[in-house]
C-alpha atoms as a PDB file:
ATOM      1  CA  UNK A   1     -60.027  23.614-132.391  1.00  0.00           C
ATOM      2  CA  UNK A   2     -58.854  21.229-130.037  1.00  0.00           C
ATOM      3  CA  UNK A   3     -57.855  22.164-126.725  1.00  0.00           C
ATOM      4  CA  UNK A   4     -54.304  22.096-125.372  1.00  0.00           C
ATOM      5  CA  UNK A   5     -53.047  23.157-121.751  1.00  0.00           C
ATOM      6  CA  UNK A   6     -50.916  26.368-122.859  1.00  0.00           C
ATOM      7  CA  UNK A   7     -53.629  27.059-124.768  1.00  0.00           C
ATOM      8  CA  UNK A   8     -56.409  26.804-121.964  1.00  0.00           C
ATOM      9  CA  UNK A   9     -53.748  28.999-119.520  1.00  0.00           C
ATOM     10  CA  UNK A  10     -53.608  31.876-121.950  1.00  0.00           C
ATOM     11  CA  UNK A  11     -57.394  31.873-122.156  1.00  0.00           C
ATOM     12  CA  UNK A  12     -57.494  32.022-118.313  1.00  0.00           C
ATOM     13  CA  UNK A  13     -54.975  34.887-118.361  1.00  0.00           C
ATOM     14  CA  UNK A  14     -56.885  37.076-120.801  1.00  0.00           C
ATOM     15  CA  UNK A  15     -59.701  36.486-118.891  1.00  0.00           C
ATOM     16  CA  UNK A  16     -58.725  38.362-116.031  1.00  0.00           C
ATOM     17  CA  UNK A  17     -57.056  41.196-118.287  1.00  0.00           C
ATOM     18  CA  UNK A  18     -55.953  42.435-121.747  1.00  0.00           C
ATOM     19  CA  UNK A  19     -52.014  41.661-122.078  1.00  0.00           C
ATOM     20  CA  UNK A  20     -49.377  40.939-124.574  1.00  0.00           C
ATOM     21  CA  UNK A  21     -47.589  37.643-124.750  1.00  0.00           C
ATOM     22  CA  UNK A  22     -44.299  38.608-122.704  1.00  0.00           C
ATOM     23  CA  UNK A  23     -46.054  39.687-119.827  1.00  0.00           C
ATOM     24  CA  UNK A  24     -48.350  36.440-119.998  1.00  0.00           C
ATOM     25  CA  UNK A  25     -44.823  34.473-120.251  1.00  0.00           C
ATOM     26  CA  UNK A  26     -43.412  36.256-116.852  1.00  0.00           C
ATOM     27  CA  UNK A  27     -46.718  35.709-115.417  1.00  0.00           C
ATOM     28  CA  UNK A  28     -46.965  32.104-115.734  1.00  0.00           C
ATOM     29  CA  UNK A  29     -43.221  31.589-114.611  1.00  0.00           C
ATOM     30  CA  UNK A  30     -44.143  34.169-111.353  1.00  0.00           C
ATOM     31  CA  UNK A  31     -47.359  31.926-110.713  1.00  0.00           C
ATOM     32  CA  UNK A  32     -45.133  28.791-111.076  1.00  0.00           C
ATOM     33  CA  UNK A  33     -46.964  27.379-113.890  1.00  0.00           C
ATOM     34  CA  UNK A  34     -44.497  26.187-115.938  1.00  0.00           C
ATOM     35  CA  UNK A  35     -44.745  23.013-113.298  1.00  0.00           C
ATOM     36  CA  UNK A  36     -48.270  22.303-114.584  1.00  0.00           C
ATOM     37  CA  UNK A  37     -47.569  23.226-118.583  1.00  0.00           C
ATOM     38  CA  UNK A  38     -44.491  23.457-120.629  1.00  0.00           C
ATOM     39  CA  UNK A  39     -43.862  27.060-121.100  1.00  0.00           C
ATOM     40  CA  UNK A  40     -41.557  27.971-123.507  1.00  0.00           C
ATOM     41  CA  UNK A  41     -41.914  31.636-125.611  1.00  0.00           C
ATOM     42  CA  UNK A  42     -42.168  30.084-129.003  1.00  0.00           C
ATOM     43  CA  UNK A  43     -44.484  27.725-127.906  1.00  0.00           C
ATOM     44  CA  UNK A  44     -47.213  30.827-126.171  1.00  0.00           C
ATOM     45  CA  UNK A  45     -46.730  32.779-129.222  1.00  0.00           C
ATOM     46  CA  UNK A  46     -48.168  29.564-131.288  1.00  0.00           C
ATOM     47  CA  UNK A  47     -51.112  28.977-128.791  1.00  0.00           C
ATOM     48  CA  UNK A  48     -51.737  32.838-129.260  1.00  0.00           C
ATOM     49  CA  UNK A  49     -51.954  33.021-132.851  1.00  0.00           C
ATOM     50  CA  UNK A  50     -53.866  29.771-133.203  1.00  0.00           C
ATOM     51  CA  UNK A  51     -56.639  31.349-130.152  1.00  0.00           C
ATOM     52  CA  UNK A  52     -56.531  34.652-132.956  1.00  0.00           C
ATOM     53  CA  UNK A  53     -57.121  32.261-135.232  1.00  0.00           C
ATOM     54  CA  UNK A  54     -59.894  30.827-134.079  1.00  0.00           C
ATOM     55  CA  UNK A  55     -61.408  33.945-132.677  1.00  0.00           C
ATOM     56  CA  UNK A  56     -61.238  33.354-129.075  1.00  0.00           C
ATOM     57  CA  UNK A  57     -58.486  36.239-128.552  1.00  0.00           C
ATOM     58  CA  UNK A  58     -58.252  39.148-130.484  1.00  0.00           C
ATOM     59  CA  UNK A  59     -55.831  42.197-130.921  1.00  0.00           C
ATOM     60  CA  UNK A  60     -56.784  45.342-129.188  1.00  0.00           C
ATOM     61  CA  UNK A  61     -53.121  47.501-129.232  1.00  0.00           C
ATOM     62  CA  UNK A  62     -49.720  47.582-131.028  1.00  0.00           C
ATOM     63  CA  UNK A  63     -46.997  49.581-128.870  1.00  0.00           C
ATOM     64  CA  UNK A  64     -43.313  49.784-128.972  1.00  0.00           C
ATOM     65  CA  UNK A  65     -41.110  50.476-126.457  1.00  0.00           C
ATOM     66  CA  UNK A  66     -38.188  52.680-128.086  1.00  0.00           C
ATOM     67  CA  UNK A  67     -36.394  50.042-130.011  1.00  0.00           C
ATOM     68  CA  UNK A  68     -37.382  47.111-128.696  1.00  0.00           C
ATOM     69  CA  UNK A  69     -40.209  44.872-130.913  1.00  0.00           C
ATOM     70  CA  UNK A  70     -43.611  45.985-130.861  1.00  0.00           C
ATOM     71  CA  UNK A  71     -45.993  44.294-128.663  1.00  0.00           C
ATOM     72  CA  UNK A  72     -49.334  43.143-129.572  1.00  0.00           C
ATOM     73  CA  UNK A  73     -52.012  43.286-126.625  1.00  0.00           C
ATOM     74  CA  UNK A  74     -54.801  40.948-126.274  1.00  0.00           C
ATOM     75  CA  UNK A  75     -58.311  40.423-125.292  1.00  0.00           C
ATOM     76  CA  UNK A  76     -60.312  37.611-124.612  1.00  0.00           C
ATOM     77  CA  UNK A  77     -63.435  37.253-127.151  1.00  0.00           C
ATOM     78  CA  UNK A  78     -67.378  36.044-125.866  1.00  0.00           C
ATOM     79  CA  UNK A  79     -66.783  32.914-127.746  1.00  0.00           C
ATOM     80  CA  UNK A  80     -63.164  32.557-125.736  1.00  0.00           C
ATOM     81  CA  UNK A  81     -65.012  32.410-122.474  1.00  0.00           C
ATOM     82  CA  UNK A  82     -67.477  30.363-123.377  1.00  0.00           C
ATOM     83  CA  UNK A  83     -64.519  27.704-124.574  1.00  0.00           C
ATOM     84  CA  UNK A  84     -62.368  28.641-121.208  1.00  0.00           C
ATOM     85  CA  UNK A  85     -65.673  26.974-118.696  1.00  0.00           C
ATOM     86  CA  UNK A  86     -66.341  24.429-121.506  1.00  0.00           C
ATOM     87  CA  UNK A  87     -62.530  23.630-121.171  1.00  0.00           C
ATOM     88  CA  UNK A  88     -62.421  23.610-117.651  1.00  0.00           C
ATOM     89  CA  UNK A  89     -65.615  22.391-116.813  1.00  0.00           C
ATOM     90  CA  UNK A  90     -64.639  19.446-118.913  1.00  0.00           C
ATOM     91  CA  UNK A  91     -61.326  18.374-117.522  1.00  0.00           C
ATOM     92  CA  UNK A  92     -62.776  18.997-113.997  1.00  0.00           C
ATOM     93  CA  UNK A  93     -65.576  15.879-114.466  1.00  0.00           C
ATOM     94  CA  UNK A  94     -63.367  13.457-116.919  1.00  0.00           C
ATOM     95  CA  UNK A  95     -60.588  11.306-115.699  1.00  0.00           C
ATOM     96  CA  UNK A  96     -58.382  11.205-118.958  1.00  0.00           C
ATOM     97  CA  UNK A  97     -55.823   8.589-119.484  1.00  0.00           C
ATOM     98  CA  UNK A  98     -52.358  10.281-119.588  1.00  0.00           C
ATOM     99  CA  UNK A  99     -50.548   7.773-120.007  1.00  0.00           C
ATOM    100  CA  UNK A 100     -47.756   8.904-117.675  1.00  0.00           C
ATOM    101  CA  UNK A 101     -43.931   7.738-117.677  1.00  0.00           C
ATOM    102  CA  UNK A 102     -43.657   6.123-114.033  1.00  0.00           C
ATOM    103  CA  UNK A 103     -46.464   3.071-113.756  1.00  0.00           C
ATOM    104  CA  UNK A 104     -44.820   1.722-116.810  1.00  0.00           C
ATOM    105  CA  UNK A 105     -41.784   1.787-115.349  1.00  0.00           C
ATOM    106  CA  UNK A 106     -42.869   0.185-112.128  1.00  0.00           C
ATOM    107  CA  UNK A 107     -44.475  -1.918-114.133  1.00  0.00           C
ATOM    108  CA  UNK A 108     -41.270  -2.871-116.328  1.00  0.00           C
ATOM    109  CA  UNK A 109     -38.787  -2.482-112.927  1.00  0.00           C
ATOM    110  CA  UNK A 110     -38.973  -6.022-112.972  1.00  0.00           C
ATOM    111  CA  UNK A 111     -35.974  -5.883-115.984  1.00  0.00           C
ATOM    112  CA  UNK A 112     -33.908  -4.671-112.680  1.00  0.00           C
ATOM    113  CA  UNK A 113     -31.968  -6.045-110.106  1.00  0.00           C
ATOM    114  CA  UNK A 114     -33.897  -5.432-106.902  1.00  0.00           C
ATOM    115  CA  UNK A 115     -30.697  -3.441-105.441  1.00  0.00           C
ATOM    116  CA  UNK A 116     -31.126  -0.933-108.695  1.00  0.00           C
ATOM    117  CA  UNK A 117     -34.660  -0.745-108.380  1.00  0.00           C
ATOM    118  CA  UNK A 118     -34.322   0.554-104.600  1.00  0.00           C
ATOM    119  CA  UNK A 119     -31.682   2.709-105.341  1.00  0.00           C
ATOM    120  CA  UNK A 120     -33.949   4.269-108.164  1.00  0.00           C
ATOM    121  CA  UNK A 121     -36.851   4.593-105.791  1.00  0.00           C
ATOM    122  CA  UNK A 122     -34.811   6.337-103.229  1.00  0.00           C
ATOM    123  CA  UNK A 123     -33.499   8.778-105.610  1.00  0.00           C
ATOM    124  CA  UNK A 124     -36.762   9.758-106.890  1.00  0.00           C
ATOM    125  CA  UNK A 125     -38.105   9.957-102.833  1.00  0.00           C
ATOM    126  CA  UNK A 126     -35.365  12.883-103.185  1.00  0.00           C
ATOM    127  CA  UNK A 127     -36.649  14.246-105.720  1.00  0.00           C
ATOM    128  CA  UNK A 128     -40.160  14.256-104.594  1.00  0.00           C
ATOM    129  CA  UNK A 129     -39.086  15.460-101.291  1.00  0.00           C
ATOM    130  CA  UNK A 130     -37.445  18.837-102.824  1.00  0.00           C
ATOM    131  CA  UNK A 131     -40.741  19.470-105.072  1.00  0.00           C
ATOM    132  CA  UNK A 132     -43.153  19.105-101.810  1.00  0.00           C
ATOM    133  CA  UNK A 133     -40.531  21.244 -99.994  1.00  0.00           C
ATOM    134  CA  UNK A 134     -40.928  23.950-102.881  1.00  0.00           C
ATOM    135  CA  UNK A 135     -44.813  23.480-102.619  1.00  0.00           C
ATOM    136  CA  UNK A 136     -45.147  23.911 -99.104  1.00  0.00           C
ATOM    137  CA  UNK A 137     -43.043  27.502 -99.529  1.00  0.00           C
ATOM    138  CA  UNK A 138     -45.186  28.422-102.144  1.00  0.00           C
ATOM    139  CA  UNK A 139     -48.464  27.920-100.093  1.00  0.00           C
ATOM    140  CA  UNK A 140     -47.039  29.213 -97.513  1.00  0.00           C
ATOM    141  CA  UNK A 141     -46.541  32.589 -99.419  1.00  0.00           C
ATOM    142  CA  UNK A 142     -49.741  32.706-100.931  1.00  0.00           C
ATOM    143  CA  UNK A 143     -51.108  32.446 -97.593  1.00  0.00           C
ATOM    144  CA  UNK A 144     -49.063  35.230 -95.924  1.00  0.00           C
ATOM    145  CA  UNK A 145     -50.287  37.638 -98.919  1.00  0.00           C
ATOM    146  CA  UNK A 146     -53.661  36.840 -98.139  1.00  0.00           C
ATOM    147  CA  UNK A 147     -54.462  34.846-101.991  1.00  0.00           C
ATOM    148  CA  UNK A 148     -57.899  33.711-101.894  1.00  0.00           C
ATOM    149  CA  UNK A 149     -56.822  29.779-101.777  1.00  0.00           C
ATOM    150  CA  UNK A 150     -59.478  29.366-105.391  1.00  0.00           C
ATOM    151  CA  UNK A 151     -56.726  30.787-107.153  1.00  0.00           C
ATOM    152  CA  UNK A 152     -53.931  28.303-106.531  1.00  0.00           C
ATOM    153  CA  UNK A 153     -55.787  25.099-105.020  1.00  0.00           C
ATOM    154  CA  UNK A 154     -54.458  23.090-107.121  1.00  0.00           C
ATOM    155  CA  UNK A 155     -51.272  23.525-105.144  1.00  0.00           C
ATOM    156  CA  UNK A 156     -53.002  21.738-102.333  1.00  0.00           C
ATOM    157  CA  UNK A 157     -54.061  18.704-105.110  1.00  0.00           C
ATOM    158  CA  UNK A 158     -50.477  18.388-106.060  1.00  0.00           C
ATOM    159  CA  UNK A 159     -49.138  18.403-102.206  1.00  0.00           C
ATOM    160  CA  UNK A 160     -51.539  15.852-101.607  1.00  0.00           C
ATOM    161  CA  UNK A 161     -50.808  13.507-104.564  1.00  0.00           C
ATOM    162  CA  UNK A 162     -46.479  14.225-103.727  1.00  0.00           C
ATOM    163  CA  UNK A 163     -47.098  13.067-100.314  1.00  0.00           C
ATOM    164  CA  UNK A 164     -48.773  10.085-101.482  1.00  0.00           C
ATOM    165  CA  UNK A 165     -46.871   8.887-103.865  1.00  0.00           C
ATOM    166  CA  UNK A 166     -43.582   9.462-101.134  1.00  0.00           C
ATOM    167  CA  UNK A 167     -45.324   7.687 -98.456  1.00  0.00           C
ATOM    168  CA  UNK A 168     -45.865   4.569-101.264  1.00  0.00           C
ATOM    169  CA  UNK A 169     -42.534   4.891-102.335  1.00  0.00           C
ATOM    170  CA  UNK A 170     -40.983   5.073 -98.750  1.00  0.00           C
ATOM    171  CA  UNK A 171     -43.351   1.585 -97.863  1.00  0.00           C
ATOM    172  CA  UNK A 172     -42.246  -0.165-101.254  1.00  0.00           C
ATOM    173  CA  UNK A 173     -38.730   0.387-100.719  1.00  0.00           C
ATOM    174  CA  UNK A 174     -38.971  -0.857 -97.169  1.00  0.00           C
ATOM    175  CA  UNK A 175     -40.687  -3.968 -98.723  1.00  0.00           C
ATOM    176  CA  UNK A 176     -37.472  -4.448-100.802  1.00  0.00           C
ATOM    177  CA  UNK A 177     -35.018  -4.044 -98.088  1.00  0.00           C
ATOM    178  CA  UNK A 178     -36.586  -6.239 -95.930  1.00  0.00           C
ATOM    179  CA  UNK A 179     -37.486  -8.873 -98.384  1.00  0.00           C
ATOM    180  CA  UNK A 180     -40.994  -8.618 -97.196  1.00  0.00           C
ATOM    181  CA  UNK A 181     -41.579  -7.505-101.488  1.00  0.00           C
ATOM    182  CA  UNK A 182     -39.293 -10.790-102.643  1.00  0.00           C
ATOM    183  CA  UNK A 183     -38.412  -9.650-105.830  1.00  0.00           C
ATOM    184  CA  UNK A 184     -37.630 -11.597-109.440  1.00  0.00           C
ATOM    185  CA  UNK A 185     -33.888 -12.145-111.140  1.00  0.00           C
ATOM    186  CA  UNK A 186     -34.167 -10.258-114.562  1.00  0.00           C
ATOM    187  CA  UNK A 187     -34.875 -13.196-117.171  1.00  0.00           C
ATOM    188  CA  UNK A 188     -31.954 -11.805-119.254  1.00  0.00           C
ATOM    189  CA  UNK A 189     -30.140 -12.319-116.403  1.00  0.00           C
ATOM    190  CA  UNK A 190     -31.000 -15.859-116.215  1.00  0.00           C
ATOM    191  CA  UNK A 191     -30.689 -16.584-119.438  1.00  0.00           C
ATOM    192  CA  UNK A 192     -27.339 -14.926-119.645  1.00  0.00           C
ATOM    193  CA  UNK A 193     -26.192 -17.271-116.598  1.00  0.00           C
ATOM    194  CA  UNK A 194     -27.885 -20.540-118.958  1.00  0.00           C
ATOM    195  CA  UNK A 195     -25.932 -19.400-122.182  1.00  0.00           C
ATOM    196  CA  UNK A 196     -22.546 -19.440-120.080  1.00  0.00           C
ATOM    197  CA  UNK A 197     -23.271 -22.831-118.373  1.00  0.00           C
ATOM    198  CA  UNK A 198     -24.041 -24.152-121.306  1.00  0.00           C
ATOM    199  CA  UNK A 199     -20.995 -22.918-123.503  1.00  0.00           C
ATOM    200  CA  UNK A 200     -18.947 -24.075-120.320  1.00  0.00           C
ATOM    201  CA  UNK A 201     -20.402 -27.601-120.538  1.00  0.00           C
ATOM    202  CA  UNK A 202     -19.484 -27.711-124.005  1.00  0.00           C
ATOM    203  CA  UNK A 203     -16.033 -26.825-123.729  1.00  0.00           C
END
């Protein structure tokens, strides 16, 4: 079946121990990893059934808790693990395209006045800011209760790639300001101005 990213994460959890859905779910939101998947309930308790499905998870308990809805417990299966490191291992060596929302914008900002575009770019520098702020107190946590850094180094990745793309953002937005970066009139702009000249000239 093919792989998706909730899918992969519950793998991962089961892998370390048997548990039911909801405590994955409170798991995931503890260990912040709703930032790197989108976690919603409805959407786990899909990704489980399809891993049942496919016999990489399986059912080991049924309990309920006095009136509340029973709750299944999982396991991982041999063939799960085996598709968790084939998973992983792949997405470690492949550079995928993803296809993400911001280089086409930058690459469409042109459709903006210059003014907008650096008001856009400092707003999202604010942004940016307040998510490496929120990194930075997570690390720092980890490292006070002594987490072996394997287990969430990909918090370190996603400082480094924040801080980068701030510092670019930061430079670019200097560019602007200073006109060093002279930047374009929109063309519907400019043709807006022609259209008016024009019905001016006619009148």
């Amino acid at each position: 079946m093919p792989g998706t990213p909730l899918g992969t994460t519950v793998l991962a959890l089961l892998n370390e121990r048997d548990m039911h859905p909801y405590e994955m779910f409170q798991l995931l939101q503890q260990r912040r990893r709703d930032r790197l998947v989108k976690l919603r309930a409805g959407s786990l308790y899909h990704a489980v059934g399809r891993l049942e499905a496919a016999e990489l998870i399986v059912a080991v308990a049924t309990e309920r808790d006095g009136n509340r809805p029973e709750r299944t417990t999982y396991a991982i299966t041999g063939a799960g693990r085996a598709e968790l490191r084939a998973r992983v291992g792949e997405a470690l060596e492949r550079a995928v395209r993803e296809f993400p929302q911001f280089p086409l914008a930058l690459s469409e900002a042109h459709n903006l006045d210059g003014e907008e575009v650096v008001q856009r770019l400092t707003a999202r520098i604010a942004l940016l800011e307040g998510e490496l702020a929120d990194l930075d107190t997570f690390r720092a946590t980890m490292l006070e209760l002594d987490k072996p850094r394997a287990y969430w180094i990909e918090v370190d990745y996603r400082r480094a790639v924040t801080r980068t793309e701030i510092d670019w953002l930061r430079a670019t937005v200097d560019e602007l300001t200073s006109g060093t970066l002279p930047w374009v009139v929109p063309e519907t702009t400019t043709n807006n101005r022609a259209q008016t000249a024009a019905q001016h000239t006619r009148g």
